[in-house]
Protein backbone atom coordinates (compact mmCIF):
# COMPACT_ATOMS: atom_id res chain seq x y z
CA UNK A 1 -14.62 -18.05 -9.59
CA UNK A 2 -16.22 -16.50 -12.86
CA UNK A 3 -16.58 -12.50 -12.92
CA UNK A 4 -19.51 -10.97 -13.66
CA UNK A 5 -21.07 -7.57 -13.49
CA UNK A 6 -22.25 -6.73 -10.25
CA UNK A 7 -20.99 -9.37 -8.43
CA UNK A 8 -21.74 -8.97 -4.77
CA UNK A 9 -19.19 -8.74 -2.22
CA UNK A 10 -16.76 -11.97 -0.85
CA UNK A 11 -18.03 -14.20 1.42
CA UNK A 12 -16.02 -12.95 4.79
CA UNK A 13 -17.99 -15.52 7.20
CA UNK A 14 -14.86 -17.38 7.84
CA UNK A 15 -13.38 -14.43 9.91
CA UNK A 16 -16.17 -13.69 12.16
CA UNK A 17 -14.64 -14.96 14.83
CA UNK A 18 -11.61 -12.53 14.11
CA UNK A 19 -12.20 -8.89 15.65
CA UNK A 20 -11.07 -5.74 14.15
CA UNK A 21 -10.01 -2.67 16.19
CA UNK A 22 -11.31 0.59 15.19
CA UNK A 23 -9.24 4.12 15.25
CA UNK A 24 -12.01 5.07 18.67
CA UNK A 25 -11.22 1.42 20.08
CA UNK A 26 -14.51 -0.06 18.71
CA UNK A 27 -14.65 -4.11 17.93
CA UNK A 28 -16.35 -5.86 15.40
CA UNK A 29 -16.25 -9.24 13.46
CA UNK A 30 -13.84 -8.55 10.35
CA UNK A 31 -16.97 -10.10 8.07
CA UNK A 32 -18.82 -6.96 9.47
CA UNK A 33 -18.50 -3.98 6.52
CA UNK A 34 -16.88 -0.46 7.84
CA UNK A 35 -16.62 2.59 5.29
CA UNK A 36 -15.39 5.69 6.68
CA UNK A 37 -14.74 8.82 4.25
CA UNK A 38 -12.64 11.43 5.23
CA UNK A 39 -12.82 14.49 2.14
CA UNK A 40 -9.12 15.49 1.81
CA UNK A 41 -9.14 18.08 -1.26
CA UNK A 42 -11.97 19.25 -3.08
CA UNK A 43 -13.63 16.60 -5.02
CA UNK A 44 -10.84 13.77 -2.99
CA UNK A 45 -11.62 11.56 -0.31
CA UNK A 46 -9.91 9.27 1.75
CA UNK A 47 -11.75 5.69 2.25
CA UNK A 48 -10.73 3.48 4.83
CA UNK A 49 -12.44 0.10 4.90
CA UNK A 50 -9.77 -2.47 5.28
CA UNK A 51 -6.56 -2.89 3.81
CA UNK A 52 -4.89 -0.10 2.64
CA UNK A 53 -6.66 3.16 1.64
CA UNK A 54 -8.67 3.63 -1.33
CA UNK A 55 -8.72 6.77 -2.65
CA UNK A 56 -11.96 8.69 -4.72
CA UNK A 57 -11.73 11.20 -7.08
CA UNK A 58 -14.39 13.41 -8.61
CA UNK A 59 -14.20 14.80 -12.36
CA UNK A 60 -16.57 16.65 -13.98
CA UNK A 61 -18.70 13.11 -15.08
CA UNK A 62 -17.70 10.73 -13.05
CA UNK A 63 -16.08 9.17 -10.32
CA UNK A 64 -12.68 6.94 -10.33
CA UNK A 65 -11.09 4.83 -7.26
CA UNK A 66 -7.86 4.05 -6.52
CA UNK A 67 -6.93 0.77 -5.06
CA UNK A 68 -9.56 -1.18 -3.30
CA UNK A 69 -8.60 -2.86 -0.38
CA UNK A 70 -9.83 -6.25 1.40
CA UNK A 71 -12.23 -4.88 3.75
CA UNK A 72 -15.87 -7.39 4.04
CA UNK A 73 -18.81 -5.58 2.40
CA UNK A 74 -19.08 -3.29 -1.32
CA UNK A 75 -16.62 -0.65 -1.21
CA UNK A 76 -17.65 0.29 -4.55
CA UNK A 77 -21.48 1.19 -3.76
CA UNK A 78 -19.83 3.38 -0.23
CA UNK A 79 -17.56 4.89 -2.58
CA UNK A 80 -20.70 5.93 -4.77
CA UNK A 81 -22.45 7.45 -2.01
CA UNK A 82 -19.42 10.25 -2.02
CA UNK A 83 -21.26 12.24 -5.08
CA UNK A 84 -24.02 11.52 -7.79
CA UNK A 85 -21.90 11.32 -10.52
CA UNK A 86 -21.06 7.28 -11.26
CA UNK A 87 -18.08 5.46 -10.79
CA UNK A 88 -17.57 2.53 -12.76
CA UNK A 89 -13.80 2.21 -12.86
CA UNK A 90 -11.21 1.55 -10.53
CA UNK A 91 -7.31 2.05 -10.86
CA UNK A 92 -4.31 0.23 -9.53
CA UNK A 93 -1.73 1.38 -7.48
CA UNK A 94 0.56 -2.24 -7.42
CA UNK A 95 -1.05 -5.86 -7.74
CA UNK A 96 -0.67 -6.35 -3.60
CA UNK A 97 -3.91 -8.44 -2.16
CA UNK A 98 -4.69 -5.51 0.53
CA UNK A 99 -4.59 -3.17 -2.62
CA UNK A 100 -6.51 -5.18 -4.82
CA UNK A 101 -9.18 -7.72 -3.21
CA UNK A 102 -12.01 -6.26 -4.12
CA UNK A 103 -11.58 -5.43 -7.73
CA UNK A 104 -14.14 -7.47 -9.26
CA UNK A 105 -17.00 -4.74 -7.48
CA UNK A 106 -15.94 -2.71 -10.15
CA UNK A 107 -17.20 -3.04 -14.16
CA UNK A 108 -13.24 -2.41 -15.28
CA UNK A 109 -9.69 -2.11 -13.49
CA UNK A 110 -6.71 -0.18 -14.45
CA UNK A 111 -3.14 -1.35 -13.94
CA UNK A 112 -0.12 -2.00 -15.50
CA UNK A 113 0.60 -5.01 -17.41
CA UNK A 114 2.94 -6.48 -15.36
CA UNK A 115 0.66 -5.83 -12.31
CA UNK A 116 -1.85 -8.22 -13.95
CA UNK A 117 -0.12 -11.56 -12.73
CA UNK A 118 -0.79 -11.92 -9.36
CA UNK A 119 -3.45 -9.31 -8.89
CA UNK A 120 -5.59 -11.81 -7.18
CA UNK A 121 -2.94 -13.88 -5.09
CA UNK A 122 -4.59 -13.90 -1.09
CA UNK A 123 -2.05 -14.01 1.32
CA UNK A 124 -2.05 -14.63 5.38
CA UNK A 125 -5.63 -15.52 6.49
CA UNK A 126 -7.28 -14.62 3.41
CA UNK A 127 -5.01 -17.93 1.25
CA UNK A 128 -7.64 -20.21 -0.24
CA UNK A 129 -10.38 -17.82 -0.78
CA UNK A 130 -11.90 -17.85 -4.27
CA UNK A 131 -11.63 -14.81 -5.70
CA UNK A 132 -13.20 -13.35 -9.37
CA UNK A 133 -9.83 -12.84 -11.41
CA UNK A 134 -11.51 -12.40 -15.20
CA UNK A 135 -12.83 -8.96 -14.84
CA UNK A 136 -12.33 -6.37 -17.65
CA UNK A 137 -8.90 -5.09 -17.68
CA UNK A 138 -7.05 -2.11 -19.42
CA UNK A 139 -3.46 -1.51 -19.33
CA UNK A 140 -1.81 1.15 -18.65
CA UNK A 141 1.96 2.46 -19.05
CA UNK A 142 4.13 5.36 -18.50
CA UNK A 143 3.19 8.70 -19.64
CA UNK A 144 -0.80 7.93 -19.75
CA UNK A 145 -2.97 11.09 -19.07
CA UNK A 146 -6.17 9.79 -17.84
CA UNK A 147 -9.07 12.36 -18.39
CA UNK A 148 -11.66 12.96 -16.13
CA UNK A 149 -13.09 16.41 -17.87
CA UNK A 150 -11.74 19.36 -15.90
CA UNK A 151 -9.75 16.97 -13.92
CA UNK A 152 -6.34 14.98 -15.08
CA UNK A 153 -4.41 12.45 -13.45
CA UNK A 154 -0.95 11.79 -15.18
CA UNK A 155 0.55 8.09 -14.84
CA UNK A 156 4.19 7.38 -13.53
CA UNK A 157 5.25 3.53 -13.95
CA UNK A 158 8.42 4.11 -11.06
CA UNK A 159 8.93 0.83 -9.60
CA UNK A 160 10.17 0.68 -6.03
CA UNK A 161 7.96 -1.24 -3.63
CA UNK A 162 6.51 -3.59 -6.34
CA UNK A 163 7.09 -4.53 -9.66
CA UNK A 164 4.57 -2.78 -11.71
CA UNK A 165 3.86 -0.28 -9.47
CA UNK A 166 2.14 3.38 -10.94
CA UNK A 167 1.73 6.89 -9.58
CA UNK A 168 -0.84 9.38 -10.40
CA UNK A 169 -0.40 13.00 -10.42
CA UNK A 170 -2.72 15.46 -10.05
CA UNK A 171 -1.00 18.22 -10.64
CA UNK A 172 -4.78 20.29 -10.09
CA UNK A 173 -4.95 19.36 -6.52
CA UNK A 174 -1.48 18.84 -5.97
CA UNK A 175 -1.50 15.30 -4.89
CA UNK A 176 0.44 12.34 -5.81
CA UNK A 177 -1.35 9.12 -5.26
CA UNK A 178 1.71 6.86 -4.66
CA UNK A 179 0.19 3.46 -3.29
CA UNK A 180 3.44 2.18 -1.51
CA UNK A 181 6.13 3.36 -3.15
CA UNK A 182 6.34 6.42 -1.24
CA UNK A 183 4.85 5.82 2.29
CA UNK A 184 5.86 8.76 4.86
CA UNK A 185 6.89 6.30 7.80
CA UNK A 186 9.95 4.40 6.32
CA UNK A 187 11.39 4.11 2.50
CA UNK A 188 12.45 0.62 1.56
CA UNK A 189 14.98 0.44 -0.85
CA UNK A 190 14.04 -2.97 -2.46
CA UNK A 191 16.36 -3.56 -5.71
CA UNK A 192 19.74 -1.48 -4.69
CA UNK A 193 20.17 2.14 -3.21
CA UNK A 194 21.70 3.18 -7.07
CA UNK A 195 18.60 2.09 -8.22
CA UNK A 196 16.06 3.42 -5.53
CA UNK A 197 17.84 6.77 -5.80
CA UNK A 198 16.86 7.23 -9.70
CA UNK A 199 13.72 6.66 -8.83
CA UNK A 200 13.77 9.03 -6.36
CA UNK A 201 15.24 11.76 -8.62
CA UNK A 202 12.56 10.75 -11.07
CA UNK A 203 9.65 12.08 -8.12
CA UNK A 204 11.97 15.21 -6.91
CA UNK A 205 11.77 16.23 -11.13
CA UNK A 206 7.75 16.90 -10.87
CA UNK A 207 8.39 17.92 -6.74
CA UNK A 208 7.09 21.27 -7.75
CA UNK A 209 3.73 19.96 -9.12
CA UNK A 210 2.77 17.75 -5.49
CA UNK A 211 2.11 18.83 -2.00
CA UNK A 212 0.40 15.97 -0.20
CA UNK A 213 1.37 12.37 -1.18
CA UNK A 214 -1.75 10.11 -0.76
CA UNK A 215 -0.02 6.47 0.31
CA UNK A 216 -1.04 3.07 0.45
CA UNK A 217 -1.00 3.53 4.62
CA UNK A 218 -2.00 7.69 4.83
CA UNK A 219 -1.34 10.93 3.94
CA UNK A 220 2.34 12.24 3.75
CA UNK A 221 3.75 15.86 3.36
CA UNK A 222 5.49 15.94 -0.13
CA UNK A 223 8.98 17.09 1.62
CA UNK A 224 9.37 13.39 2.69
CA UNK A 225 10.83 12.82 -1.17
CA UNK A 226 13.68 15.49 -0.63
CA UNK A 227 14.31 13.94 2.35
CA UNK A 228 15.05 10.39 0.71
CA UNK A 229 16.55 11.82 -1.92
CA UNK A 230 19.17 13.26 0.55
CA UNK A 231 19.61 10.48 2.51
CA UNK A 232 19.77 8.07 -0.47
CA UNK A 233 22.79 10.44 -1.85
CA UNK A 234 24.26 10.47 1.73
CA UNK A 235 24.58 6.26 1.69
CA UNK A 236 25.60 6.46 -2.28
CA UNK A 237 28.43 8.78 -1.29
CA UNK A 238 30.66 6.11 0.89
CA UNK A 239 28.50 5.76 4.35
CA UNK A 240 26.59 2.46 3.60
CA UNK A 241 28.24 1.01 6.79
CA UNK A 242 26.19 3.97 8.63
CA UNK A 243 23.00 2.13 8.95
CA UNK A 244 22.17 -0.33 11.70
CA UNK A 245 21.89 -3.98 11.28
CA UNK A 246 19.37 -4.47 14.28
CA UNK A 247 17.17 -1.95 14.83
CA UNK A 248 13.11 -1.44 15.44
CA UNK A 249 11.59 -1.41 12.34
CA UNK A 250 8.32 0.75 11.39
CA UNK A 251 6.01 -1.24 12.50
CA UNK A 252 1.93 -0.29 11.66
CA UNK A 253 -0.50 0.35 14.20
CA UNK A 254 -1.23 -2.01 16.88
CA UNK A 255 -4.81 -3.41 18.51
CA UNK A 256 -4.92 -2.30 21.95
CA UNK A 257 -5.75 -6.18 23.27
CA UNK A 258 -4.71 -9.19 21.60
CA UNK A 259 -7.70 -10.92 22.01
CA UNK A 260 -10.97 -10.74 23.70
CA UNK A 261 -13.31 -13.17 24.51
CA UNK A 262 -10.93 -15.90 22.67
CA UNK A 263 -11.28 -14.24 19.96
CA UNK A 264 -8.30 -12.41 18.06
CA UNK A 265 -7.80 -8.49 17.60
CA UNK A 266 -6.39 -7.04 14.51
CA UNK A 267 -6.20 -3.30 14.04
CA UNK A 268 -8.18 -1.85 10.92
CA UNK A 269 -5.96 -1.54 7.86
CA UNK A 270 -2.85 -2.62 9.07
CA UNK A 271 -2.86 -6.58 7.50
CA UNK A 272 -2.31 -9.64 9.71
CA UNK A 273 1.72 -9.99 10.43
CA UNK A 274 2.09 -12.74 12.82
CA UNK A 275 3.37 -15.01 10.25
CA UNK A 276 6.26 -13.63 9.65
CA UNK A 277 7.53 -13.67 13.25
CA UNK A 278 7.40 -17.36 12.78
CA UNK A 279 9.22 -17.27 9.47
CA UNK A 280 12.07 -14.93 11.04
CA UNK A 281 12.61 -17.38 13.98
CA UNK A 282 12.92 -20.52 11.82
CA UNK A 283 15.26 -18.76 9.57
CA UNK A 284 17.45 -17.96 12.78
CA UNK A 285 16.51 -14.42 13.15
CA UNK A 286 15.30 -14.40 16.81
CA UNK A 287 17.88 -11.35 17.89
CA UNK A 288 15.70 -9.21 15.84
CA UNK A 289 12.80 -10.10 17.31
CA UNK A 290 13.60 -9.34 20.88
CA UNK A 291 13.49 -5.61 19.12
CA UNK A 292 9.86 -5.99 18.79
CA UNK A 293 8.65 -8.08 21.62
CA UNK A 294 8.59 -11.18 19.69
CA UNK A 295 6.45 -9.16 16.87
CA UNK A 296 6.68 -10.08 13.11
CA UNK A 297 5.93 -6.71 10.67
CA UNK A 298 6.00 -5.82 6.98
CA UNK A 299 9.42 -4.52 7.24
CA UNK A 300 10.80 -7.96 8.28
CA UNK A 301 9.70 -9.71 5.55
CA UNK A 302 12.56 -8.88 3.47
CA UNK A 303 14.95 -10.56 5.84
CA UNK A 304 12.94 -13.38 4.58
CA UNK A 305 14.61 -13.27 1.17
CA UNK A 306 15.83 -16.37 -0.32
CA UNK A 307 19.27 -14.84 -0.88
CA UNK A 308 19.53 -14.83 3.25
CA UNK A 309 20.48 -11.05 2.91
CA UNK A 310 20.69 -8.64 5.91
CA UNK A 311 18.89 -5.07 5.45
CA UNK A 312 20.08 -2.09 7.16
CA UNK A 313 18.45 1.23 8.34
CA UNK A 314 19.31 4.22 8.29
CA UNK A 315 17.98 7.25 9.71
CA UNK A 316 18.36 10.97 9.15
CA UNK A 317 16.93 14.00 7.67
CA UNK A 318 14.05 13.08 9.62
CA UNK A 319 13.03 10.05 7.79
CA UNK A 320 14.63 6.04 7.71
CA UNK A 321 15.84 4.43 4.95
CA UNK A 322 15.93 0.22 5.19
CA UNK A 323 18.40 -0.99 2.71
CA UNK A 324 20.57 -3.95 1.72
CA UNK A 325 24.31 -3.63 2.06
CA UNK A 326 24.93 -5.61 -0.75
CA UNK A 327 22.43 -3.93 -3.33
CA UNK A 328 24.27 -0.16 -2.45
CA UNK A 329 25.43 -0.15 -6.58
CA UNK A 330 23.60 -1.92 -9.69
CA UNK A 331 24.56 -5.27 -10.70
């Protein structure tokens, strides 16, 4: 599907049989739009549609977004009702589809280069939807100061959760818009403790410039990155075998009824995981999922690697670590 500009929202009429749970327990068809804005710092709002959270922020000119989710309906002309001044651009967290569906809504999109493959690749329920993947792109790398007059946000390429991923610091506010590299729940170490601990040490060196970080799945107290940094050192200095091999994983919010009426209930945000329950089992890994009631979640997925390797967890210092026992050291 071309791009153009002003390109009106996806066609969503193949889920309206699929019903989405609301945080007050209210239904409706997923192909029905839902905006809520919560302001969480002056000139800073929180959007939830669905999908992860986008994020607004308000310079002196203009507005900018951050990330912009897969919820039905124009995110972009909600976000616009926030403040007067326009917003035209939108900025990329990581290239994942609940991050990035809606993209096109926007006249140009910030990322980094290596988030631009894949930007537009639909996964679960959403595969085989047509989605605009030629709209105006600029790159961005480490270091990048992005000016919003009276307002900066400072760009961090750290990649944890996804290759290609990027921060932004505000160091005004004192907020550190960190997609999913740094979600408050759980920490994934993805490519090998030695490695997810530099990164780490990378966040605790501007620690004194954050308070809040503003994640992919909510807001987080900034203490959470001391607290992987410690418990990242702790496994690094001989105690790998600590963490457990089965173990309930974080696991995002549930619906409250799995269906109703025949139809199926999804909670808001939180993307469709069912598929990967079926995955685990067929890859024999049923004893985890009498953890979970049978459940698949995001954290499971990497037992789906093609290498076959078992993750661990970890918890302390009031936080949980998932890591591979064979990634503790670089290769």
């Amino acid at each position: 599907m071309y791009w153009k500009k002003n390109m009106g929202p996806l066609d969503m009429s193949k889920f309206h049989d699929v019903l989405i749970e609301d945080e007050d327990g209210g239904l409706q068809p997923k192909d029905m739009p839902y905006f809520k804005a919560k302001l969480i710092a002056p000139g800073t709002w929180q959007v939830l549609s669905d999908g992860d959270y986008t994020y607004v922020v308000e310079g002196e000119d203009e507005l900018i977004a951050i990330d912009s989710g897969m919820g039905a309906g124009n995110i972009r002309e909600f976000c616009q009702t926030l403040s007067e001044k326009p917003l035209y651009r939108l900025f990329n967290t990581h290239n994942h589809f609940d991050h990035t569906a809606n993209n096109f809504l926007f006249d140009v999109v910030y990322m980094s280069q290596k988030s631009y493959e894949g930007r537009c690749q639909p996964f679960g329920d959403f595969e085989g939807m047509e989605i605009p993947d030629d709209y105006p792109v600029v790159f961005l790398k480490d270091g990048d100061v992005i000016n919003l007059k009276g307002r900066e946000l400072e760009v961090f390429h750290i990649e944890e959760h996804c290759s290609g991923s990027l921060q932004f610091l505000d160091r005004k506010a004192r907020i550190l818009f960190c997609g999913d590299e740094l979600n408050g729940n759980f920490f994934d170490s993805r490519i090998s403790v030695e490695h997810s601990f530099r990164n780490v040490k990378r966040w605790m060196s501007i620690r004194d410039s954050y308070d809040i970080l503003c994640a992919g799945n909510g807001i987080h107290d900034g203490s959470y990155v001391e607290r992987y940094y410690e418990t990242l050192k702790y496994i690094l200095n001989g105690h790998e075998n600590e963490g457990e091999e089965f173990y309930v994983p974080y696991m995002d919010s549930r619906a409250s009824v799995n269906s109703k009426e025949g139809k199926p209930v999804y909670p808001r945000r939180s993307p469709n995981m069912d598929f990967v329950a079926e995955a685990m089992k067929a890859e024999g890994f049923g004893k985890h999922l009498e953890l979970t009631d049978g459940r698949g979640c995001f954290c499971f997925m990497r037992k789906l690697n093609p290498d076959g390797i078992f993750d661990r967890q970890l918890e302390m210092n009031g936080c949980r670590v998932c890591y591979y026992l064979n990634r503790i050291w670089d290769k």
